[in-house]
PDB file of N, CA and C in Angstrom:
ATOM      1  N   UNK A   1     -67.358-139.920 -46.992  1.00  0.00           N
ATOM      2  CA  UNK A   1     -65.960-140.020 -47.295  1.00  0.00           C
ATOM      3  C   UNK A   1     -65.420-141.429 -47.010  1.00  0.00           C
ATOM      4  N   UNK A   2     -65.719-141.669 -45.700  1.00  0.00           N
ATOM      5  CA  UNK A   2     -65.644-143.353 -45.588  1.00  0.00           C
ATOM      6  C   UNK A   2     -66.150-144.206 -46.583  1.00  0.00           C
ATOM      7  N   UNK A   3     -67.066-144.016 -47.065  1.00  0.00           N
ATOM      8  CA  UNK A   3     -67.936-144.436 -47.989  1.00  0.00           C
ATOM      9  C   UNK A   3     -66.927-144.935 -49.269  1.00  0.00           C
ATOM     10  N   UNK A   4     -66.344-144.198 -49.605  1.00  0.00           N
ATOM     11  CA  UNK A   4     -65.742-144.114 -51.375  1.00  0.00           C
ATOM     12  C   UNK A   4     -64.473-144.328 -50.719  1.00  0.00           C
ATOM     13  N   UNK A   5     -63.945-144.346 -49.435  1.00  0.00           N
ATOM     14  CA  UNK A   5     -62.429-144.975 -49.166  1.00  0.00           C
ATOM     15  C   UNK A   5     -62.898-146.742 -49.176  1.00  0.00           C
ATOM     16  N   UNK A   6     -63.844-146.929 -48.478  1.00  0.00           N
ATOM     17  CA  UNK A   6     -63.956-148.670 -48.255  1.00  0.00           C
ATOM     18  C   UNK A   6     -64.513-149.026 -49.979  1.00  0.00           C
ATOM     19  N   UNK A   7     -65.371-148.643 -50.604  1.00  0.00           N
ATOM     20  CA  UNK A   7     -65.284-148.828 -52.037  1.00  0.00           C
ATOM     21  C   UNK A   7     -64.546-149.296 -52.770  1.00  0.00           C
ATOM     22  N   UNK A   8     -63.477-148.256 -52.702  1.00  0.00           N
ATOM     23  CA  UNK A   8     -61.717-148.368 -53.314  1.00  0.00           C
ATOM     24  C   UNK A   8     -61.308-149.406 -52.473  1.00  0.00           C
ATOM     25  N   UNK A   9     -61.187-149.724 -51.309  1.00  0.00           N
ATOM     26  CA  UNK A   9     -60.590-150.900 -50.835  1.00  0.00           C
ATOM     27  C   UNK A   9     -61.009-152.185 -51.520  1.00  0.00           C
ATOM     28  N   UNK A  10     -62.445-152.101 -51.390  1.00  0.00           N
ATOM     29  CA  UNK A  10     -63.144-153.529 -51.927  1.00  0.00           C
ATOM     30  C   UNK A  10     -62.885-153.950 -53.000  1.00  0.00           C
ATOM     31  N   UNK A  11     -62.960-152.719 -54.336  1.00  0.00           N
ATOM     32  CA  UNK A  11     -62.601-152.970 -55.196  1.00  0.00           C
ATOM     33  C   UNK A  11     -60.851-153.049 -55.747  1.00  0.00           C
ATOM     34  N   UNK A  12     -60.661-152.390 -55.681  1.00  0.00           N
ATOM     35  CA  UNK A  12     -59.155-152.187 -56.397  1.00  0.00           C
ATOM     36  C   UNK A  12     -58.068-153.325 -55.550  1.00  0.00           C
ATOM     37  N   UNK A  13     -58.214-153.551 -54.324  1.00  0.00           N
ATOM     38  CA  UNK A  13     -57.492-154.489 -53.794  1.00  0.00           C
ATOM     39  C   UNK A  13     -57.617-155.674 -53.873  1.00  0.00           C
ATOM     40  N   UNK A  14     -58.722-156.309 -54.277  1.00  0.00           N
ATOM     41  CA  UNK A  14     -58.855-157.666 -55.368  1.00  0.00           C
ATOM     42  C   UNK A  14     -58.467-157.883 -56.369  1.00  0.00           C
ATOM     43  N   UNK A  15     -58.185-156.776 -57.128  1.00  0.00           N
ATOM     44  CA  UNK A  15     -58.057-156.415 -58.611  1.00  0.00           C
ATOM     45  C   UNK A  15     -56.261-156.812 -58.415  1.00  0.00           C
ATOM     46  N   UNK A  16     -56.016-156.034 -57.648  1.00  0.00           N
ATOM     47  CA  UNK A  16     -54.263-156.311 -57.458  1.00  0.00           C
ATOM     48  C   UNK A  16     -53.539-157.412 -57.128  1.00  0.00           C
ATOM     49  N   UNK A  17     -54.557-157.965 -55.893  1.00  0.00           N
ATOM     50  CA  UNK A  17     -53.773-159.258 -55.834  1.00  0.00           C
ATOM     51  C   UNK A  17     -54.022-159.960 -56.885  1.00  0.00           C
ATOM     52  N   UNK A  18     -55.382-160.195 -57.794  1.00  0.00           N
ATOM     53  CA  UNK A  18     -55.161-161.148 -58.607  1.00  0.00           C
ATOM     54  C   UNK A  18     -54.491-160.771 -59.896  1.00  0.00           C
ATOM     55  N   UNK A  19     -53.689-159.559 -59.990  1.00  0.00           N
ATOM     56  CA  UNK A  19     -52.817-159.132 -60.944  1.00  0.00           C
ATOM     57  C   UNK A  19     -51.396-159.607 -60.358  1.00  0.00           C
ATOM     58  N   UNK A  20     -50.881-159.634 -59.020  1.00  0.00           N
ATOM     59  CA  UNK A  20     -49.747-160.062 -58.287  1.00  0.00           C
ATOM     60  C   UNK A  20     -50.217-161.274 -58.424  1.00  0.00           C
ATOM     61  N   UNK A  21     -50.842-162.068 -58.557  1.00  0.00           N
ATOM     62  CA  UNK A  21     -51.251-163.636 -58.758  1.00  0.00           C
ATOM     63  C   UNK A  21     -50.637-163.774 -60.042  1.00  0.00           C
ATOM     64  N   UNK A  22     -51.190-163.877 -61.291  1.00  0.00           N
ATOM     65  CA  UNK A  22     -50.476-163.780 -62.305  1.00  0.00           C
ATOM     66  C   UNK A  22     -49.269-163.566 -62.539  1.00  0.00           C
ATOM     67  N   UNK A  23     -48.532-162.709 -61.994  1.00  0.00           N
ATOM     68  CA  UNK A  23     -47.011-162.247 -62.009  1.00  0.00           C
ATOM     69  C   UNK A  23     -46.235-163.140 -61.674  1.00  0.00           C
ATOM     70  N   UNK A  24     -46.889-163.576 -60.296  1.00  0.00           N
ATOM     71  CA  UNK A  24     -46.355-164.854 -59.273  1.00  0.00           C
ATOM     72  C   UNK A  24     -46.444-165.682 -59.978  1.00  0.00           C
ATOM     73  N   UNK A  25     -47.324-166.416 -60.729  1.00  0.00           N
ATOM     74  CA  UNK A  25     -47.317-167.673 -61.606  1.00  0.00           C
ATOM     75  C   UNK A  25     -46.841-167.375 -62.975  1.00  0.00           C
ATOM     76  N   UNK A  26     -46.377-166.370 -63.385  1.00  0.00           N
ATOM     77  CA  UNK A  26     -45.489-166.444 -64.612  1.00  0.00           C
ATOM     78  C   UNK A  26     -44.341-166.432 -64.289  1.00  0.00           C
ATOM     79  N   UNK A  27     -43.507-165.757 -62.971  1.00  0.00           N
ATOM     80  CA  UNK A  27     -42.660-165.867 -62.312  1.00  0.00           C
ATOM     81  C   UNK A  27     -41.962-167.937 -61.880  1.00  0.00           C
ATOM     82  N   UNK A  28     -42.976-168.366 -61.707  1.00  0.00           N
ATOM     83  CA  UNK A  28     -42.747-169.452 -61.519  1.00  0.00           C
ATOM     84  C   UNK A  28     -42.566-170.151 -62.709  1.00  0.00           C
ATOM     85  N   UNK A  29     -43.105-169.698 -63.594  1.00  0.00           N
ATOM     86  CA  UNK A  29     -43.173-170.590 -65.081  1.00  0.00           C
ATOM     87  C   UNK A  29     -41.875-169.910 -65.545  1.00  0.00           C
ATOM     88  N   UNK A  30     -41.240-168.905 -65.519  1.00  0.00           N
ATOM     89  CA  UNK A  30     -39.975-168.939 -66.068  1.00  0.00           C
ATOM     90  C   UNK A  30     -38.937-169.226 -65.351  1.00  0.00           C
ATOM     91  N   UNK A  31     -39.107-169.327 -63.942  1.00  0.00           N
ATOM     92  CA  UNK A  31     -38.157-170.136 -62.851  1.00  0.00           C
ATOM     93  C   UNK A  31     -38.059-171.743 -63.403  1.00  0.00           C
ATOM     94  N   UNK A  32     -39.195-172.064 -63.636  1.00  0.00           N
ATOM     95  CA  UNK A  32     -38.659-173.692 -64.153  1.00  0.00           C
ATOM     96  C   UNK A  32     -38.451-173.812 -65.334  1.00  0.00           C
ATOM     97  N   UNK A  33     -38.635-173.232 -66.169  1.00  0.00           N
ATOM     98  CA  UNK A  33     -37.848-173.362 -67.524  1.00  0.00           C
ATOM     99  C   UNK A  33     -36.304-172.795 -67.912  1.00  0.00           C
ATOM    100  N   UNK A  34     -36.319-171.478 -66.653  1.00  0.00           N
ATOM    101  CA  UNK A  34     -34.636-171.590 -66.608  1.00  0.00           C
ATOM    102  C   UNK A  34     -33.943-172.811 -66.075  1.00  0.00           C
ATOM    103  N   UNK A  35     -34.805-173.229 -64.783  1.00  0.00           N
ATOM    104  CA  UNK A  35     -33.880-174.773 -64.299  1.00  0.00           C
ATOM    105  C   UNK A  35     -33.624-175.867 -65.187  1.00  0.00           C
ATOM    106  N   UNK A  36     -34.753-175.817 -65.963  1.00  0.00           N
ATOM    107  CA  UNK A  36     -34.991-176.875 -67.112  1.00  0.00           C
ATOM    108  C   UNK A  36     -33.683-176.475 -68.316  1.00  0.00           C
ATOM    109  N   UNK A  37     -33.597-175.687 -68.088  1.00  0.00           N
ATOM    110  CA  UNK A  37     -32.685-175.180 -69.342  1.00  0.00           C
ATOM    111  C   UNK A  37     -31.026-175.212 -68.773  1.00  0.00           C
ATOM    112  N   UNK A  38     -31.221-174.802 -67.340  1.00  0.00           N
ATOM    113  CA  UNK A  38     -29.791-175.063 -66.373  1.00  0.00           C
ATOM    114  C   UNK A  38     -29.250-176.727 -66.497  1.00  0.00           C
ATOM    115  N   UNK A  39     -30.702-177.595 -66.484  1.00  0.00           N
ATOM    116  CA  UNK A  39     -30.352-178.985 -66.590  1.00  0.00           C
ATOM    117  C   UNK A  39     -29.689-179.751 -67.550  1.00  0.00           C
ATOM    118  N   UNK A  40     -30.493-179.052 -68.879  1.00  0.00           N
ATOM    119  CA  UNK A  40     -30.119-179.808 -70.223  1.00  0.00           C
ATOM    120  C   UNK A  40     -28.550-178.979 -70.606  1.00  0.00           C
ATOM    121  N   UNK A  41     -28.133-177.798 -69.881  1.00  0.00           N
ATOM    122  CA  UNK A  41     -27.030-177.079 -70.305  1.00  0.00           C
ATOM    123  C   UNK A  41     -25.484-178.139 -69.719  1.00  0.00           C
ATOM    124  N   UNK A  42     -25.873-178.131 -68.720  1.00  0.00           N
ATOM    125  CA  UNK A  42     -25.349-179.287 -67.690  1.00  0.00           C
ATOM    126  C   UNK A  42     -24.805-180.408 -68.870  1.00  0.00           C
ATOM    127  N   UNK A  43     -26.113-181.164 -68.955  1.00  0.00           N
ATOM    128  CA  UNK A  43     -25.926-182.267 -69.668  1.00  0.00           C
ATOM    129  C   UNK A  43     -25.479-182.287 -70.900  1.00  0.00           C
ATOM    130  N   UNK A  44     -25.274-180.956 -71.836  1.00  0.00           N
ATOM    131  CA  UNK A  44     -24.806-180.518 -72.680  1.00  0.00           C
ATOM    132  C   UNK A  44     -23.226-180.660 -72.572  1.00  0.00           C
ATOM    133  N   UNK A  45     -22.645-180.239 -71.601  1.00  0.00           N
ATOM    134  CA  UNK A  45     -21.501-180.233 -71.274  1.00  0.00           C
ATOM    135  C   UNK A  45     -20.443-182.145 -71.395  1.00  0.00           C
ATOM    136  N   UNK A  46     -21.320-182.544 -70.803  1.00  0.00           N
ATOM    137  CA  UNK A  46     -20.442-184.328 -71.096  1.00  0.00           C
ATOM    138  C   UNK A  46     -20.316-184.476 -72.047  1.00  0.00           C
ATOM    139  N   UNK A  47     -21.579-183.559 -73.409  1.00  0.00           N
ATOM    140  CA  UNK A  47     -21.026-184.129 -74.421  1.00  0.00           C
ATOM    141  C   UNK A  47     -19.866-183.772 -75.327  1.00  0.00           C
ATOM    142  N   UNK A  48     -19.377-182.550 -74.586  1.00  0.00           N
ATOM    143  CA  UNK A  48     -18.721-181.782 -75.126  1.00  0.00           C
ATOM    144  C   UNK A  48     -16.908-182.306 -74.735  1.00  0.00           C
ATOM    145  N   UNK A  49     -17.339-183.168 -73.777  1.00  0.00           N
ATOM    146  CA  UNK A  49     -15.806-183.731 -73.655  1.00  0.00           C
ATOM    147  C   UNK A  49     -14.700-184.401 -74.573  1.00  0.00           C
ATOM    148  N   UNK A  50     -15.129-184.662 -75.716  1.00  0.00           N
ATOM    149  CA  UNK A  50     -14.838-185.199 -77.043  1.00  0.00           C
ATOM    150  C   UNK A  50     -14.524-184.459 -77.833  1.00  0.00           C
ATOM    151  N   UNK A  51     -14.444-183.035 -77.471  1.00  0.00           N
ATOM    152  CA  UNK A  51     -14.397-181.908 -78.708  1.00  0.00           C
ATOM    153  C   UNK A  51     -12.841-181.850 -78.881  1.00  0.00           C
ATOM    154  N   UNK A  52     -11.774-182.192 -78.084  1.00  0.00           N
ATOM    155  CA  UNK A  52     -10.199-181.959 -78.893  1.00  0.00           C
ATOM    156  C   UNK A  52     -10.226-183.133 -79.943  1.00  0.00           C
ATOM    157  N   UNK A  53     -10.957-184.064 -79.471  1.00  0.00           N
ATOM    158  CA  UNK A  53     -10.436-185.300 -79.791  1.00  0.00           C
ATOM    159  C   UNK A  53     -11.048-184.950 -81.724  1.00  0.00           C
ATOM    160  N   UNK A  54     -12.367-184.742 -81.576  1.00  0.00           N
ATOM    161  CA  UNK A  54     -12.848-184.507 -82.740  1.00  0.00           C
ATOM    162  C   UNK A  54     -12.582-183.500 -83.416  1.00  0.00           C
ATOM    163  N   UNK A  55     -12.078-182.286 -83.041  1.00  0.00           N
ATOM    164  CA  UNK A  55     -11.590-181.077 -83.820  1.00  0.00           C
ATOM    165  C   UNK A  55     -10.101-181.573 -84.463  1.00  0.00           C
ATOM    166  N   UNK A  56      -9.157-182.638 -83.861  1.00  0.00           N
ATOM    167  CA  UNK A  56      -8.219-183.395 -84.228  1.00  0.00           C
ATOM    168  C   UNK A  56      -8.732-183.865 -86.150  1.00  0.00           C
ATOM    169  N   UNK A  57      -8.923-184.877 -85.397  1.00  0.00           N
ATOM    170  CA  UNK A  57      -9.996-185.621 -86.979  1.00  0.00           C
ATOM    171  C   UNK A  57     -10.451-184.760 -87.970  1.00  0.00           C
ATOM    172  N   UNK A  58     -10.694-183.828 -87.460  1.00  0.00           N
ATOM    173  CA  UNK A  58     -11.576-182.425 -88.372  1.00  0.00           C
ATOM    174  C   UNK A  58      -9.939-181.971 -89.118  1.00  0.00           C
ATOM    175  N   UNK A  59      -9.413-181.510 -88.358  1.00  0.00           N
ATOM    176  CA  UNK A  59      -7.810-180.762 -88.904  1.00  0.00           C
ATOM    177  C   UNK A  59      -7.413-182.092 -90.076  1.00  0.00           C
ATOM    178  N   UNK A  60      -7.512-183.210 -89.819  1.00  0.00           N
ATOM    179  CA  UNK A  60      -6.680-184.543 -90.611  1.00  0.00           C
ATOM    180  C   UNK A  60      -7.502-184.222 -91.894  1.00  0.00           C
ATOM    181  N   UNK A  61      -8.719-184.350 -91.491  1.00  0.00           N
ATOM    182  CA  UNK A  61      -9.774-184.516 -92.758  1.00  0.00           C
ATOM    183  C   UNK A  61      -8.969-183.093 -93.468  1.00  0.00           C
ATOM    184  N   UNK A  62      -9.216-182.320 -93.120  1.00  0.00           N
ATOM    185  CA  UNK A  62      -9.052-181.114 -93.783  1.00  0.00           C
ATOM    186  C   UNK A  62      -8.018-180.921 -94.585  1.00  0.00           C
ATOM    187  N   UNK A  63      -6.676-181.568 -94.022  1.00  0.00           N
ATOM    188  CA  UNK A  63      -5.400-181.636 -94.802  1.00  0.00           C
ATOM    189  C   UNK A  63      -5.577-182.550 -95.773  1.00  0.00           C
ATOM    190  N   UNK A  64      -6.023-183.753 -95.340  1.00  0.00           N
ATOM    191  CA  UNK A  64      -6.347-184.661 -96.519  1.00  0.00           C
ATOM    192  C   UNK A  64      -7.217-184.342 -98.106  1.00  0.00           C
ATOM    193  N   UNK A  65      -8.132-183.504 -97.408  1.00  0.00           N
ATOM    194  CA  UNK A  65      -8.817-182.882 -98.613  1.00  0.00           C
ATOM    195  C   UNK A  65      -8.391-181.454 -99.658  1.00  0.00           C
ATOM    196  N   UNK A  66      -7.325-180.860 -98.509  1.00  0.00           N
ATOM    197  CA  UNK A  66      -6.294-180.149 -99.313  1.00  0.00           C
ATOM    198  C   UNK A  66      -5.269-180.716 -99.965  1.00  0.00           C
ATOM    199  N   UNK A  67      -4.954-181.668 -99.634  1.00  0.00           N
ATOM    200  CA  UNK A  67      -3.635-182.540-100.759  1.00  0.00           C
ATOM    201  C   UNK A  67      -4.718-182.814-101.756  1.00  0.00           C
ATOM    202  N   UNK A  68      -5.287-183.008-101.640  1.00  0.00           N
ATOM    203  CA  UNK A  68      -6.422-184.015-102.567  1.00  0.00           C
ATOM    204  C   UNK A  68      -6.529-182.923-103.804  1.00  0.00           C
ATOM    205  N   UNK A  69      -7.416-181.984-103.513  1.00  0.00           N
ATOM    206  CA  UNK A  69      -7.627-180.541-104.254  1.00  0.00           C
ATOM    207  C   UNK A  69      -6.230-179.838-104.335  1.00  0.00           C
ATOM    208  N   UNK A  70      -5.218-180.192-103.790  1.00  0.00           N
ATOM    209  CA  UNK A  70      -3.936-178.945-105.008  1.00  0.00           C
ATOM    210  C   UNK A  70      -3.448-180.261-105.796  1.00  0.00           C
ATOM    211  N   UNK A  71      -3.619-182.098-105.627  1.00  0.00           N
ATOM    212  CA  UNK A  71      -3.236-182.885-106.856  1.00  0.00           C
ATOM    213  C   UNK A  71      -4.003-182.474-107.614  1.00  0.00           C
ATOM    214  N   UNK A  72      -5.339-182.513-107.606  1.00  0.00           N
ATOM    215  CA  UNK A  72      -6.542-182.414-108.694  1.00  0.00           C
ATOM    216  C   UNK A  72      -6.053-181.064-109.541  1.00  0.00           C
ATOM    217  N   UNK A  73      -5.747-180.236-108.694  1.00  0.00           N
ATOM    218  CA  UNK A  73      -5.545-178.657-109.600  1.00  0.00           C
ATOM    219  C   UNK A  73      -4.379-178.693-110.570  1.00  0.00           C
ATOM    220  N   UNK A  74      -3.847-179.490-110.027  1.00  0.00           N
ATOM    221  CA  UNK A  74      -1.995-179.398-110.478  1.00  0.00           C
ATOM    222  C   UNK A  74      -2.479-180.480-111.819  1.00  0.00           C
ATOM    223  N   UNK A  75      -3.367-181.763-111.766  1.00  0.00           N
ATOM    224  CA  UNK A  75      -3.541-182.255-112.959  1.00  0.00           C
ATOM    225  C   UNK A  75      -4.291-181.483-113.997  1.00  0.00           C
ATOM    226  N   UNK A  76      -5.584-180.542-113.608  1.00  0.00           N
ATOM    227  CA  UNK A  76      -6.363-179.856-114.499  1.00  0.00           C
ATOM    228  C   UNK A  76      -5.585-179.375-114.892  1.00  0.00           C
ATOM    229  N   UNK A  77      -4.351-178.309-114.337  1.00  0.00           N
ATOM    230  CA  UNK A  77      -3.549-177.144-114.844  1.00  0.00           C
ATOM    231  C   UNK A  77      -2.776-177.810-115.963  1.00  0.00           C
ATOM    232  N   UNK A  78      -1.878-178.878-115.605  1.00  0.00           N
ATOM    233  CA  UNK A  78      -1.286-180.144-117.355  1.00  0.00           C
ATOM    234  C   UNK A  78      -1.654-180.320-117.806  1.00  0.00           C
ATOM    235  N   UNK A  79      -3.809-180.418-117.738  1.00  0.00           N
ATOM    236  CA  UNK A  79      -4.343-180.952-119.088  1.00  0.00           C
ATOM    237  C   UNK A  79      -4.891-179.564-119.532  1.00  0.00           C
ATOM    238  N   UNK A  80      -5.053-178.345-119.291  1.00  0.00           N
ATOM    239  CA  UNK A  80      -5.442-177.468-120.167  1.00  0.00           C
ATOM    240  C   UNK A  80      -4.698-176.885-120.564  1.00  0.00           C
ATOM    241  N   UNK A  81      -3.243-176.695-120.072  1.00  0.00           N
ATOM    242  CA  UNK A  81      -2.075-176.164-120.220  1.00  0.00           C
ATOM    243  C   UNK A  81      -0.788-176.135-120.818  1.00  0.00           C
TER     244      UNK A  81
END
């Protein structure tokens, strides 16, 4: 009976840690690619400090290109009309 308990020890408890080994080192490999990803998110952010300024410009453009397109319409509509 001792026999087939120390067996099972020898075997199966090698087997586990080097399955908890693996875990542990994939564990670590997605610990630094979240930090890695915490970092560049970070740095993502400074660039984002410019965004009223440029959503501004965006609104101008936009009006500009709507005057633009109801002259253009308003001339097509006199010449087919």
């Amino acid at each position: 009976m001792w026999t087939i308990g120390n067996l099972i020890l020898l075997l199966v408890v090698p087997i586990l840690i080097a399955l908890l080994n693996r875990v542990l080192a994939a564990l670590e490999r997605i610990r630094a690619a979240a930090d890695d990803t915490l970092a560049a998110g970070v740095a993502l952010i400074g660039e984002l400090d410019t965004t009223p300024e440029l959503l501004a410009i965006t609104d101008e453009t936009i009006a500009e290109v709507a005057n633009g397109a109801v002259r253009y319409a308003g001339s097509v509509g006199k010449l087919l009309g």
